[in-house]
Structure formats: structure tokens, C-alpha cells
N, C-alpha and C. Protein backbone atom coordinates (compact mmCIF):
# COMPACT_ATOMS: atom_id res chain seq x y z
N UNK A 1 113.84 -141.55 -76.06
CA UNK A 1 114.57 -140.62 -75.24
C UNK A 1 113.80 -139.30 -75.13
N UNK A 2 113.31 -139.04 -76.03
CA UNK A 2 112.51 -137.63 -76.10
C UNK A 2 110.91 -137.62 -76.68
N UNK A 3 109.73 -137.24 -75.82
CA UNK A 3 108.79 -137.65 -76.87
C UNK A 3 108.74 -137.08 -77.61
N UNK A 4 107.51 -137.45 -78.54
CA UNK A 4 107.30 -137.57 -80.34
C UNK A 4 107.74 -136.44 -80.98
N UNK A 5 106.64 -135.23 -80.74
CA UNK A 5 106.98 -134.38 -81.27
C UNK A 5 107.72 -133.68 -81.02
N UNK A 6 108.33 -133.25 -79.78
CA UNK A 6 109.30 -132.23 -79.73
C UNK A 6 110.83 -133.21 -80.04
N UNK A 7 110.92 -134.13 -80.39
CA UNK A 7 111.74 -135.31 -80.93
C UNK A 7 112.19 -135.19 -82.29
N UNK A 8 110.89 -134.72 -82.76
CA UNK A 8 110.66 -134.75 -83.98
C UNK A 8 111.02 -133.14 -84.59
N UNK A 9 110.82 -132.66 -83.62
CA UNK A 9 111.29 -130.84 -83.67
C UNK A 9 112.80 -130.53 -83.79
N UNK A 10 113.76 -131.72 -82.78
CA UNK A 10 114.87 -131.21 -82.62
C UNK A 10 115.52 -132.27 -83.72
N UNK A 11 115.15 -133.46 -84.33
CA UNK A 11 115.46 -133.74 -85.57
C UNK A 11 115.47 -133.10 -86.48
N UNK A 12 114.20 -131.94 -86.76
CA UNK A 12 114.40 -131.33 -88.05
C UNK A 12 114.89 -130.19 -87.88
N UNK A 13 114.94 -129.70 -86.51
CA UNK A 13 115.96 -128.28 -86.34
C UNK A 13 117.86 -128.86 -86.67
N UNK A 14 118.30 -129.85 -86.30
CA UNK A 14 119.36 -130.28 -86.43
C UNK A 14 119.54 -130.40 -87.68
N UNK A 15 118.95 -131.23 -88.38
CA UNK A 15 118.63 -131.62 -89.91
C UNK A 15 118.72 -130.14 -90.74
N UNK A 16 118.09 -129.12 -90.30
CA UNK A 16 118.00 -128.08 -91.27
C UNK A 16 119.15 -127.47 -91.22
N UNK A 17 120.06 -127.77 -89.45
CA UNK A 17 121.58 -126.98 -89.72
C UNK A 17 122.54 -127.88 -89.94
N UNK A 18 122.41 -128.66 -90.60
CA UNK A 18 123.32 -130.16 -91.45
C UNK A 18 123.83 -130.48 -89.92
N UNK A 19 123.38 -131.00 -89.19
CA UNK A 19 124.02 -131.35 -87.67
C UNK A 19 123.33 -133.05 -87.87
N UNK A 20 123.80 -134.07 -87.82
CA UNK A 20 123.27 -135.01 -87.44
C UNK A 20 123.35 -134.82 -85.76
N UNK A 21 121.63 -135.25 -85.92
CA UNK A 21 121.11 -135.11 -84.36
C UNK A 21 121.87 -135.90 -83.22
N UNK A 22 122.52 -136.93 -83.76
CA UNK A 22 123.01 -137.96 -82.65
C UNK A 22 124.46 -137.32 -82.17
N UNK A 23 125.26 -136.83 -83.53
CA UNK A 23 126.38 -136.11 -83.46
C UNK A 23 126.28 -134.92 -81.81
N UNK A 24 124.97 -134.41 -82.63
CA UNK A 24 124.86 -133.13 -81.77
C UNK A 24 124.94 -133.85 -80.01
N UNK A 25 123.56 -134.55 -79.74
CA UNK A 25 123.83 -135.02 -78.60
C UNK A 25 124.88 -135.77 -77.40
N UNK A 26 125.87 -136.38 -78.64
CA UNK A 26 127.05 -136.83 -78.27
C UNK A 26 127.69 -135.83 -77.69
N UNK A 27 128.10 -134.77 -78.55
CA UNK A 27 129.02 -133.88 -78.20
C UNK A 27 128.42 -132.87 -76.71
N UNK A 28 127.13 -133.35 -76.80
CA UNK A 28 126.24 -132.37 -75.46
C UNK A 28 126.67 -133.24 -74.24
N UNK A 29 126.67 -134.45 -73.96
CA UNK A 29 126.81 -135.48 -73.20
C UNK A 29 127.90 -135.38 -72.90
N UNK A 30 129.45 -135.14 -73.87
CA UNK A 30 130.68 -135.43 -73.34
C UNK A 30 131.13 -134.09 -72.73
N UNK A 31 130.63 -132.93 -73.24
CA UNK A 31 130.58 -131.72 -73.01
C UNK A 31 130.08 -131.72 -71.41
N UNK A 32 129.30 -131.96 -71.25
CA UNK A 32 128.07 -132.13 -69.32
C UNK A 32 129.44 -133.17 -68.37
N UNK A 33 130.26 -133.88 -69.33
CA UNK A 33 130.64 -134.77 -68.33
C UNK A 33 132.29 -134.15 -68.20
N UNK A 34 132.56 -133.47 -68.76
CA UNK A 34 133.54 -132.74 -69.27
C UNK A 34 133.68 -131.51 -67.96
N UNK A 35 132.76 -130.96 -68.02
CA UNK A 35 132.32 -129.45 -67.56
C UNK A 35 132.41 -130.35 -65.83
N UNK A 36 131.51 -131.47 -65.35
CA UNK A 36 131.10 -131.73 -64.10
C UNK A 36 132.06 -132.68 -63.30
N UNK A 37 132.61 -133.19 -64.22
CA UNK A 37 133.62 -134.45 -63.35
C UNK A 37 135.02 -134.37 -63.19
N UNK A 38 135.33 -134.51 -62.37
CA UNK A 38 136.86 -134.40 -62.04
C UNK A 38 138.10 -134.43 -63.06
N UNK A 39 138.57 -134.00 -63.60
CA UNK A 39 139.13 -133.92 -64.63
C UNK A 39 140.09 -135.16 -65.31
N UNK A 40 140.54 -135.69 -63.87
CA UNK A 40 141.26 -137.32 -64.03
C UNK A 40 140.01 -137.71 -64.20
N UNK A 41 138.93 -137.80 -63.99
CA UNK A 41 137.82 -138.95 -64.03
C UNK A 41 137.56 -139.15 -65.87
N UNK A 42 137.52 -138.06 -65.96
CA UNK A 42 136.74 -138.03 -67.34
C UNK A 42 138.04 -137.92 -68.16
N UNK A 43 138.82 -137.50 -67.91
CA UNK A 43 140.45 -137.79 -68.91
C UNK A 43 140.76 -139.71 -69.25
N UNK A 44 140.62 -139.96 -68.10
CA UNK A 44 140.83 -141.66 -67.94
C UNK A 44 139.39 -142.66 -68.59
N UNK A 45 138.21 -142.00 -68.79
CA UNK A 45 137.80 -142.72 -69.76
C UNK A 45 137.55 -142.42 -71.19
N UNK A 46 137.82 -141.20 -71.49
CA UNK A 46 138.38 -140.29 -72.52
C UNK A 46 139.24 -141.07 -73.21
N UNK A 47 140.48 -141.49 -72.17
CA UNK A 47 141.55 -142.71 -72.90
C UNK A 47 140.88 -143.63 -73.17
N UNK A 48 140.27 -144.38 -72.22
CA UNK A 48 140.22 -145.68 -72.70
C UNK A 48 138.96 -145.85 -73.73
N UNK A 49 138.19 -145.06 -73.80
CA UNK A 49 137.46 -144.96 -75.44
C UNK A 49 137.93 -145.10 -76.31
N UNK A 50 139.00 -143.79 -76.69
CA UNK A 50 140.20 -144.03 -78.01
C UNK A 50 140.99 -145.16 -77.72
N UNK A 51 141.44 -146.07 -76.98
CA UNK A 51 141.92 -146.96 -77.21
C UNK A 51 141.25 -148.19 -77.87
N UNK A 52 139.77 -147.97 -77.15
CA UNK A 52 139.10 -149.33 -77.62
C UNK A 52 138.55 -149.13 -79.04
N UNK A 53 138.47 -147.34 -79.89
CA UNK A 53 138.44 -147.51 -81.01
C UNK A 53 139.38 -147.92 -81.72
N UNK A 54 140.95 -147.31 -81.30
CA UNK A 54 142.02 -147.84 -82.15
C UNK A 54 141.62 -149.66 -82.12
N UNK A 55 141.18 -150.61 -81.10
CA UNK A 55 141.54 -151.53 -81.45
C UNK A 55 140.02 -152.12 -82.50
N UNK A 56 139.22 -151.59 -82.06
CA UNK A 56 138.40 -151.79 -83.25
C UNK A 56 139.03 -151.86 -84.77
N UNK A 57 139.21 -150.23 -84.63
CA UNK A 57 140.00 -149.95 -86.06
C UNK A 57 140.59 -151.49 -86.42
N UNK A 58 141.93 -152.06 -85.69
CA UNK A 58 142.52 -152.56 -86.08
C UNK A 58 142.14 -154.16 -86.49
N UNK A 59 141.18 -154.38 -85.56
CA UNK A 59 140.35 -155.90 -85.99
C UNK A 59 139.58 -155.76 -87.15
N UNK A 60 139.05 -154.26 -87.19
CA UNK A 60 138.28 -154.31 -88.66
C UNK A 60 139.57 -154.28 -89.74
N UNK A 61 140.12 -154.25 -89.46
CA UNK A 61 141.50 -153.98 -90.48
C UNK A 61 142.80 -155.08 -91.23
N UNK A 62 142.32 -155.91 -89.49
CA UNK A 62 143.08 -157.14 -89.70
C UNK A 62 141.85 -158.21 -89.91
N UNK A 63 140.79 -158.22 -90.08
CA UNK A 63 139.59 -158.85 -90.79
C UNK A 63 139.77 -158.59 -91.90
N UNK A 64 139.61 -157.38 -93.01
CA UNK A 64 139.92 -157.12 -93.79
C UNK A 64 140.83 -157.98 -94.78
N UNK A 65 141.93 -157.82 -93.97
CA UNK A 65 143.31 -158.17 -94.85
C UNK A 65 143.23 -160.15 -94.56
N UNK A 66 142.42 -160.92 -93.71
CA UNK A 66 142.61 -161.89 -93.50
C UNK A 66 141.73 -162.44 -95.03
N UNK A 67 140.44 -161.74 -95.14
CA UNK A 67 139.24 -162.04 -96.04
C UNK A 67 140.36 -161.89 -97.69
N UNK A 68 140.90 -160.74 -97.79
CA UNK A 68 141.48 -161.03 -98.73
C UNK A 68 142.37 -161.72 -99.22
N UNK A 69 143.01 -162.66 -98.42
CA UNK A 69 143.87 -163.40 -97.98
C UNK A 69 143.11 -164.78 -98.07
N UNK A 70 142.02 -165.14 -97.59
CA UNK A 70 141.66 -165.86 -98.45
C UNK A 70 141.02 -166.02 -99.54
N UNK A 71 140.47 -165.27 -99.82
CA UNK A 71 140.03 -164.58 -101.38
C UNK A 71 140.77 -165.13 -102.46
N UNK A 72 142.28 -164.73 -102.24
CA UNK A 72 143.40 -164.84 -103.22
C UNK A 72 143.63 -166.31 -103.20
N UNK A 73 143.42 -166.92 -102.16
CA UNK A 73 143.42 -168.19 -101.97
C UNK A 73 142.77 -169.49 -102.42
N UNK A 74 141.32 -168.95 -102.63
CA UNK A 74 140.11 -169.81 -103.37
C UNK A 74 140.05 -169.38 -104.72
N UNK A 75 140.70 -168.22 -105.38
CA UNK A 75 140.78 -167.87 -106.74
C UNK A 75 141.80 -168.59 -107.64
């Protein structure tokens, strides 16, 4: 995404202000799309992000509880 060294510049400038670099850029990206797009535009996939983490969340969650479930099962 960025060449080497100045790549390598804004890694260790981030790094030195405890910012993980990816953090930082995320928040630059949603920020640009935030600031430029119609406000329903970017509200409506705003939602449907947090939704598709909640359901993450919840498959990692109901994976979880299935594994231990059989766990208890083969013990």
C-alpha cells in the first residue's frame, strides 16, 4: 500500500505513539467516507458491518459452546 520506506516511517511514527498503524488507518478511511458520502449511504453500511460482527461474535460463541459440548462428551 505504501512504499518501503516511508511505510516503514509511518509504522514507527505510529508505533512510537502506541497507535497500531492499521487501527490508525482504519479510523482515517471511515473518517474520508464519513466526511464525503451521503449520510444514509455511509449510516446503512455502518449498520450492516455491526451486524455482521454481532453475528460473527455469535458463531464464534456458539462454536465455542458446541466444542465444549462435545468435550464433556468424549470425557
Amino acid at each position: 500500500m505504501l512504499q518501503q520506506h516511508r511505510g516503514e516511517l509511518f509504522v514507527s511514527t505510529m508505533k512510537s505513539k502506541g497507535v497500531k498503524p492499521s487501527d490508525w488507518l482504519r479510523e482515517q478511511a471511515y473518517y474520508f467516507l464519513e466526511e464525503n458520502l451521503p449520510e444514509e449511504l455511509y449510516a446503512e453500511a455502518k449498520k450492516k458491518d455491526e451486524a455482521q460482527w454481532r453475528e460473527v461474535v455469535q458463531n464464534r460463541l456458539t462454536g465455542r459452546a458446541i466444542s465444549k459440548i462435545v468435550r464433556a462428551i468424549r470425557a
